[in-house]
Protein backbone atom coordinates (compact mmCIF):
# COMPACT_ATOMS: atom_id res chain seq x y z
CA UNK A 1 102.80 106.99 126.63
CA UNK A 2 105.56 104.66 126.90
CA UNK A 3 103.54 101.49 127.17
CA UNK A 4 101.24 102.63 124.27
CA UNK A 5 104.37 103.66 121.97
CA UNK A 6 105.60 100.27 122.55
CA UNK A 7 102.43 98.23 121.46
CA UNK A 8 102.70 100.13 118.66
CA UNK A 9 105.83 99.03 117.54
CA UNK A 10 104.81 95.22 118.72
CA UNK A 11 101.78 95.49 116.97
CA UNK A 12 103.34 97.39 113.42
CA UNK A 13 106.59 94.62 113.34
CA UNK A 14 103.84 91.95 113.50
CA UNK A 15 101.99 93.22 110.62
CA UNK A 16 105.24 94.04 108.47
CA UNK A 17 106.83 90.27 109.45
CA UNK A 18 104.54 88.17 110.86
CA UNK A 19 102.93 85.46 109.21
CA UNK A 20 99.48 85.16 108.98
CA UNK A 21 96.29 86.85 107.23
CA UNK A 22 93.50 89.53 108.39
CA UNK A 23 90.14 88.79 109.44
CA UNK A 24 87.91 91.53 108.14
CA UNK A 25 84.81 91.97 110.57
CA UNK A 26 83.74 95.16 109.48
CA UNK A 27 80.07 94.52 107.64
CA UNK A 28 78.66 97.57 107.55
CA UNK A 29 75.02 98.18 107.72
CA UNK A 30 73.97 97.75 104.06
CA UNK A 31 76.07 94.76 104.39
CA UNK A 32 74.98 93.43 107.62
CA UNK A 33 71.47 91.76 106.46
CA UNK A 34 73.15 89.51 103.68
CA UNK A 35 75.92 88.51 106.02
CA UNK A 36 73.49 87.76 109.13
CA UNK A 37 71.52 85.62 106.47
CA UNK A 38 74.10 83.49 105.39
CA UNK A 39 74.76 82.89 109.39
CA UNK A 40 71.28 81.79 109.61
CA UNK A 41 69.37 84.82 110.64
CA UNK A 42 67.22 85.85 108.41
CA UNK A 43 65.26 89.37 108.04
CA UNK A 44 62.19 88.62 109.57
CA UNK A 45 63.92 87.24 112.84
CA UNK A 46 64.87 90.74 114.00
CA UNK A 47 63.18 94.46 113.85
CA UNK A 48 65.00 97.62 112.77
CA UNK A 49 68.75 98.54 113.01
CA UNK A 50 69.12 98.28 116.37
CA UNK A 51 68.38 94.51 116.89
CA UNK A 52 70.54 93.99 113.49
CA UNK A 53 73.54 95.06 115.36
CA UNK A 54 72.89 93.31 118.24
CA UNK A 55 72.55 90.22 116.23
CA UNK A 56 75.96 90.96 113.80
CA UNK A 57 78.04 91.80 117.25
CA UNK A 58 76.71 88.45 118.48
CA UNK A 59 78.31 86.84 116.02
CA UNK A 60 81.61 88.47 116.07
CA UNK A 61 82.10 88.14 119.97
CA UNK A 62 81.39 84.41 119.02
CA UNK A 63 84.03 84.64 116.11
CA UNK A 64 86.36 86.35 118.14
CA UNK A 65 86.03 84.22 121.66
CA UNK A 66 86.63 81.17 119.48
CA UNK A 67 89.65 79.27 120.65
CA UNK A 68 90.27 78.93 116.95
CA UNK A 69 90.40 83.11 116.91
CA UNK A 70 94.24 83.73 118.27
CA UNK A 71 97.33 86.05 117.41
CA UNK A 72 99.10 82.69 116.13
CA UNK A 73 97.72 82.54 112.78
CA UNK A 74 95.40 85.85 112.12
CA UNK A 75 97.57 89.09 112.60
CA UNK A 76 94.75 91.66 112.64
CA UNK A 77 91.39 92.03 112.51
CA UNK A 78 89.15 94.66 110.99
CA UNK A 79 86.19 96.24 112.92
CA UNK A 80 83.32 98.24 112.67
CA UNK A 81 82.52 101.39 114.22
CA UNK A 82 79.87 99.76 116.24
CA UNK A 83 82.16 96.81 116.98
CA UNK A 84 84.67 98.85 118.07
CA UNK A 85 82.53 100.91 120.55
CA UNK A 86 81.61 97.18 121.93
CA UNK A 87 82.53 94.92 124.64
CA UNK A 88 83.38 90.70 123.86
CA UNK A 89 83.75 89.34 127.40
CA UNK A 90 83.30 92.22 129.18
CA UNK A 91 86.33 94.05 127.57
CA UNK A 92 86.56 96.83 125.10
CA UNK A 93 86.21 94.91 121.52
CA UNK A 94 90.03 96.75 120.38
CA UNK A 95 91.22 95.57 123.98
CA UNK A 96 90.27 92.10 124.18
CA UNK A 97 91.39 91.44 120.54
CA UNK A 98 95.26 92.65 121.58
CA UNK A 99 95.02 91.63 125.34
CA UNK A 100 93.11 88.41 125.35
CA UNK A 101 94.29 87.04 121.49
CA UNK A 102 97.14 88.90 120.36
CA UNK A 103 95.46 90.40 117.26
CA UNK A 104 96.04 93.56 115.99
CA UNK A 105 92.69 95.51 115.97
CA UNK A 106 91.79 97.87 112.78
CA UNK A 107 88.80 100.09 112.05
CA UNK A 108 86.97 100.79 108.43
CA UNK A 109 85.98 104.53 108.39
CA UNK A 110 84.52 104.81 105.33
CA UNK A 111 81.11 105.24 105.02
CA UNK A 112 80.10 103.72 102.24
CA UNK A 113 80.43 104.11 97.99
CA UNK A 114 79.11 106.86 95.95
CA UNK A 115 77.13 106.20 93.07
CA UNK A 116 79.41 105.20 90.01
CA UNK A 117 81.12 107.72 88.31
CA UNK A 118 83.95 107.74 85.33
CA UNK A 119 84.21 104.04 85.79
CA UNK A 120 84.65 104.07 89.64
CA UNK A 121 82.86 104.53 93.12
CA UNK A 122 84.74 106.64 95.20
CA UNK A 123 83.81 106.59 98.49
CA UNK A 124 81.20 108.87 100.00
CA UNK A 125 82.35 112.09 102.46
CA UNK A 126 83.20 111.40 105.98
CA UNK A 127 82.88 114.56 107.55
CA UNK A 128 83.49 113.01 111.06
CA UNK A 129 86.71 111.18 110.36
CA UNK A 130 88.86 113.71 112.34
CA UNK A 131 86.71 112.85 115.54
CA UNK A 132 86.56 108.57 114.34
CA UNK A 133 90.29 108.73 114.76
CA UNK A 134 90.79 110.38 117.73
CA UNK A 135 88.42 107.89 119.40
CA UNK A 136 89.90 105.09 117.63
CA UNK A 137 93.60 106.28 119.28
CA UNK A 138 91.76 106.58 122.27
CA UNK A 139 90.39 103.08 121.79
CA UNK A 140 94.27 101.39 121.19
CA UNK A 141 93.26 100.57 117.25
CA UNK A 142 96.39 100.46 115.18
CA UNK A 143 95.19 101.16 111.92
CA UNK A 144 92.41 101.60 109.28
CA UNK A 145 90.25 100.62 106.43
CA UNK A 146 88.50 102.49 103.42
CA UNK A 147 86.78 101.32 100.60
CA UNK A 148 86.51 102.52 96.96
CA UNK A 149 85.94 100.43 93.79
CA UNK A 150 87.09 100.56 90.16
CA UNK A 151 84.86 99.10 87.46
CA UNK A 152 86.85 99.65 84.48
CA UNK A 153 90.08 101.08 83.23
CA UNK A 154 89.85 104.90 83.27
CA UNK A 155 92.48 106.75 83.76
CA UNK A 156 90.89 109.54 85.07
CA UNK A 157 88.93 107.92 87.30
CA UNK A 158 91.04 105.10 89.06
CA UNK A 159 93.15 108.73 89.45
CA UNK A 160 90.05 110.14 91.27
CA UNK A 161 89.84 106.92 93.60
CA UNK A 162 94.03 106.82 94.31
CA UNK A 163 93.82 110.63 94.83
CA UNK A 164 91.06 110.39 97.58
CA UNK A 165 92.61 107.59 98.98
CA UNK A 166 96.00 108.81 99.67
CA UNK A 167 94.43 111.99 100.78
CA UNK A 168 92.61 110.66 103.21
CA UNK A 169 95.32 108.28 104.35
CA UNK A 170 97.76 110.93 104.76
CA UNK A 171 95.24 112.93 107.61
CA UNK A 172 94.92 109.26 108.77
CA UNK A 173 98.78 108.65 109.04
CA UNK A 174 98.99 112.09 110.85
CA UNK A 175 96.21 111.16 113.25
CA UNK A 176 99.00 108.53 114.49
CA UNK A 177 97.51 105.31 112.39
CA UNK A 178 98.43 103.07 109.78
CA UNK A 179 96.04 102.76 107.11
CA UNK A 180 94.70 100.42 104.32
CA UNK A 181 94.24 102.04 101.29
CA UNK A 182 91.67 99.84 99.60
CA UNK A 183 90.99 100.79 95.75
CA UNK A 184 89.62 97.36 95.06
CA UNK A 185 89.00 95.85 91.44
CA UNK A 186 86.05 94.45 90.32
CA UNK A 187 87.01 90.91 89.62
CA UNK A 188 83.72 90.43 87.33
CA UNK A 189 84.87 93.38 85.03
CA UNK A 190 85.79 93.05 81.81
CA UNK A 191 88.83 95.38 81.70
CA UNK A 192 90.46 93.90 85.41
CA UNK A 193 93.81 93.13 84.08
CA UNK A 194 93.98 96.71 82.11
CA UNK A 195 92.30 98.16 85.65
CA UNK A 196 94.72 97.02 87.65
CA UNK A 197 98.06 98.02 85.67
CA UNK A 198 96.20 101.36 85.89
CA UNK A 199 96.17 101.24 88.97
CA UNK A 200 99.48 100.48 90.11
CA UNK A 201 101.01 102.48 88.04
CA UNK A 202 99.16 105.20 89.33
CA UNK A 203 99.75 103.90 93.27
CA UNK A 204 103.33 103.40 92.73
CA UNK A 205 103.32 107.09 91.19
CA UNK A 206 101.57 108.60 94.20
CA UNK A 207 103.75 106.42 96.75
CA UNK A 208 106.48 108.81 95.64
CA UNK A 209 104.71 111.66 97.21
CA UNK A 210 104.56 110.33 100.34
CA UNK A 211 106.66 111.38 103.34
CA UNK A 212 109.69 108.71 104.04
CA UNK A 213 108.70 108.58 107.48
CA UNK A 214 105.39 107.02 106.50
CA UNK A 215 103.94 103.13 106.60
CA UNK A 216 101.03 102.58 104.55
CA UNK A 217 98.96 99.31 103.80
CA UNK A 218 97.19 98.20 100.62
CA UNK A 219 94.18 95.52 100.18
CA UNK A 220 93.44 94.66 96.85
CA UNK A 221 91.87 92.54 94.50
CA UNK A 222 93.98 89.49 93.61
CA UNK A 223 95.26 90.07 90.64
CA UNK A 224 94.85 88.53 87.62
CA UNK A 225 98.66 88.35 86.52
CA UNK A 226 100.39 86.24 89.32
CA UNK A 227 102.93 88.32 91.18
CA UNK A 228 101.82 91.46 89.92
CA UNK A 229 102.28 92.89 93.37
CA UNK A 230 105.38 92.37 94.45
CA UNK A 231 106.83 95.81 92.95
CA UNK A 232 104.29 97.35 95.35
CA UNK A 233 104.91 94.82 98.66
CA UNK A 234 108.57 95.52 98.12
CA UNK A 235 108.09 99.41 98.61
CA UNK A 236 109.56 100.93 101.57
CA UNK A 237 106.21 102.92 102.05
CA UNK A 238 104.33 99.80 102.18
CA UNK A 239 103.76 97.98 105.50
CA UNK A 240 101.76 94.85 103.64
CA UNK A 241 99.74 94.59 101.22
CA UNK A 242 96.77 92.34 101.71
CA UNK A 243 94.06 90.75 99.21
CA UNK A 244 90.28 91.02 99.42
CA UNK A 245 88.29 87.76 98.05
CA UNK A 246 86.56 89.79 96.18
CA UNK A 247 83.51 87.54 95.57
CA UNK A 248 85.53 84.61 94.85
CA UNK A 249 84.49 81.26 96.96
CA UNK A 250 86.65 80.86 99.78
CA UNK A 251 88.70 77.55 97.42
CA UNK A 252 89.02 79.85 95.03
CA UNK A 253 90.34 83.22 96.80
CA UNK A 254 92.88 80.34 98.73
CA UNK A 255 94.40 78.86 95.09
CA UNK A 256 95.18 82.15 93.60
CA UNK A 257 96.28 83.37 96.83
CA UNK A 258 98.74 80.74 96.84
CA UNK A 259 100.00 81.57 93.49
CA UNK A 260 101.35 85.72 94.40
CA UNK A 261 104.04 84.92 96.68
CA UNK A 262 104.21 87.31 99.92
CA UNK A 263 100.41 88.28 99.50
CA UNK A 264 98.11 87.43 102.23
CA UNK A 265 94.76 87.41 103.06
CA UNK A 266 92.37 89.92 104.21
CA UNK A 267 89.02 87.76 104.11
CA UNK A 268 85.08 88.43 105.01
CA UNK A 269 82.39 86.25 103.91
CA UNK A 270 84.95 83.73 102.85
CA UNK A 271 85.90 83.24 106.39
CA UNK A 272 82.49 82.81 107.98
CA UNK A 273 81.56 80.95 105.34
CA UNK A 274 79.97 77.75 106.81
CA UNK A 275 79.56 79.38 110.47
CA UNK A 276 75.78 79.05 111.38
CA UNK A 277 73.99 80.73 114.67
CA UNK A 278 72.58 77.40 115.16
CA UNK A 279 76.03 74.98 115.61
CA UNK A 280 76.79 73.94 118.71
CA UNK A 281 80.13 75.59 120.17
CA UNK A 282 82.05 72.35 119.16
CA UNK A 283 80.72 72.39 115.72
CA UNK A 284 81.59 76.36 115.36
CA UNK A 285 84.77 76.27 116.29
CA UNK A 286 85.72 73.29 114.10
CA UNK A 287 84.03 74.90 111.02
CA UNK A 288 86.01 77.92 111.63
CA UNK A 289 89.69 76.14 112.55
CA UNK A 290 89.39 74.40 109.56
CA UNK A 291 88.53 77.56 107.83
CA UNK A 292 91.42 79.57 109.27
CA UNK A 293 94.26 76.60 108.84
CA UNK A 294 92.87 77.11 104.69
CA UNK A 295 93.70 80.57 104.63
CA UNK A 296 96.62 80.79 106.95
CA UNK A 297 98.03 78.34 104.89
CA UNK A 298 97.37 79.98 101.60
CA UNK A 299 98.61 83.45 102.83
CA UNK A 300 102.39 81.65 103.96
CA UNK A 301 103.54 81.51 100.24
């Protein structure tokens, strides 16, 4: 108990101080196909789910065994359930990532977005999530990840999408976990700007709510008014709050990180963008040290 309480506290000052960004591994299985593509797999090279997986955790063992992968510059790393029930180098996937590399190891527990609704996608029941996060405890993760998305500027429903977000993170904070709230804007909507002062408005409302003895993490769109976090990352509630790139190419997700001082990254396919199944080890890791040095330095500012 001891020992555990006190990685905890290593692992939470390193995510409120430390600099750095988060890798997000956490492709889920609608989103597994497009990202094993773009590594050079492509559908007809495997059969059914099963061999999917294999393929994706391939991958991220080879990702995460990088020499390029360490605790130095990337602070945490996201997983998925499936990853997190794996082994890289014969370890337990949450154990190797704090042992072996000194990264804090995370978990998405959503399961996915409803259909659109009001202007948003909430995200779809998890009627499991009490059992998810008891196994995740079990499994030494330190926090987690959910998903919803706003389209437009509703009121009502980016107040639908903070509401089920802070509900869930509260059973999540009780479980013993820190979680990322992630009520991301659609950076190709029309109304993003109005969306997101919506939004905080209504997250900075709903912080208020929360218990004084709870941390809580954000991961949002970058915004489109530089800065426009910082009320929010100044928040004694608030752990960190992270950015998403959101569809933006990995150059461009890196300038207008640059330009919201204190916000760092939380990146997918713009940091295995360029990594191919068929690169030599040598080649790999280069293309993905050169990828991390681009967003660790565009999450310092």
């Amino acid at each position: 108990m001891a020992q555990n309480q006190a990685r905890n506290q290593e692992q939470q000052q390193q995510m409120g101080s430390a600099t750095g960004f988060i890798a997000a591994l956490d492709q889920s299985g609608g989103s597994t196909p497009k990202a094993l593509k773009l590594y050079g797999v492509e559908e007809d090279q495997y059969s059914g789910d099963a061999e999917m997986f294999d393929l994706i955790h391939e991958m991220r063992s080879r990702i995460i065994s990088s020499r390029s992968f360490t605790g130095d510059r990337i602070l945490a790393a996201i997983l998925f359930e499936q990853t997190m029930d794996r082994q890289v180098e014969g370890l337990p996937t949450p154990a190797y990532l704090w042992e072996r590399k000194r990264v804090v190891p995370f978990l998405k527990v959503d399961k996915g977005l409803a259909e659109e609704s009001d202007g948003v996608q909430l995200m779809k029941p998890i009627p499991e999530l009490g059992d998810l996060l008891s196994r995740a405890v079990d499994q030494g993760i330190f926090g987690t990840k959910m998903r919803s998305v706003v389209k437009t500027a509703s009121k009502d429903g980016i107040a639908a999408i903070v509401d089920q977000q802070f509900e869930l993170g509260e059973q999540i904070v009780g479980a013993g976990l820190v979680p990322i709230l992630e009520p991301e804007v659609d950076i190709f909507s029309s109304e993003k700007q109005a969306a997101e002062d919506v939004l905080k408005a209504a997250i900075l409302d709903a912080l208020d709510q929360v218990g004084s003895d709870q941390l809580l993490m954000f991961k949002l769109s970058i915004p489109t008014e530089d800065g426009f976090y910082s009320e929010l990352m100044e928040h004694p509630k608030v752990l960190r709050v992270v950015a998403l790139s959101g569809g933006y190419s990995r150059e461009e997700a890196n300038e207008r990180l640059t330009r919201n001082p204190g916000l760092i990254a939380s990146f997918s396919r713009a940091l295995t963008e360029g990594l191919r199944r068929d690169q030599p080890d040598d080649e790999f890791d280069a293309v993905l040290d050169k990828t991390i040095a681009s967003i660790y330095e565009a999450s310092q500012t």
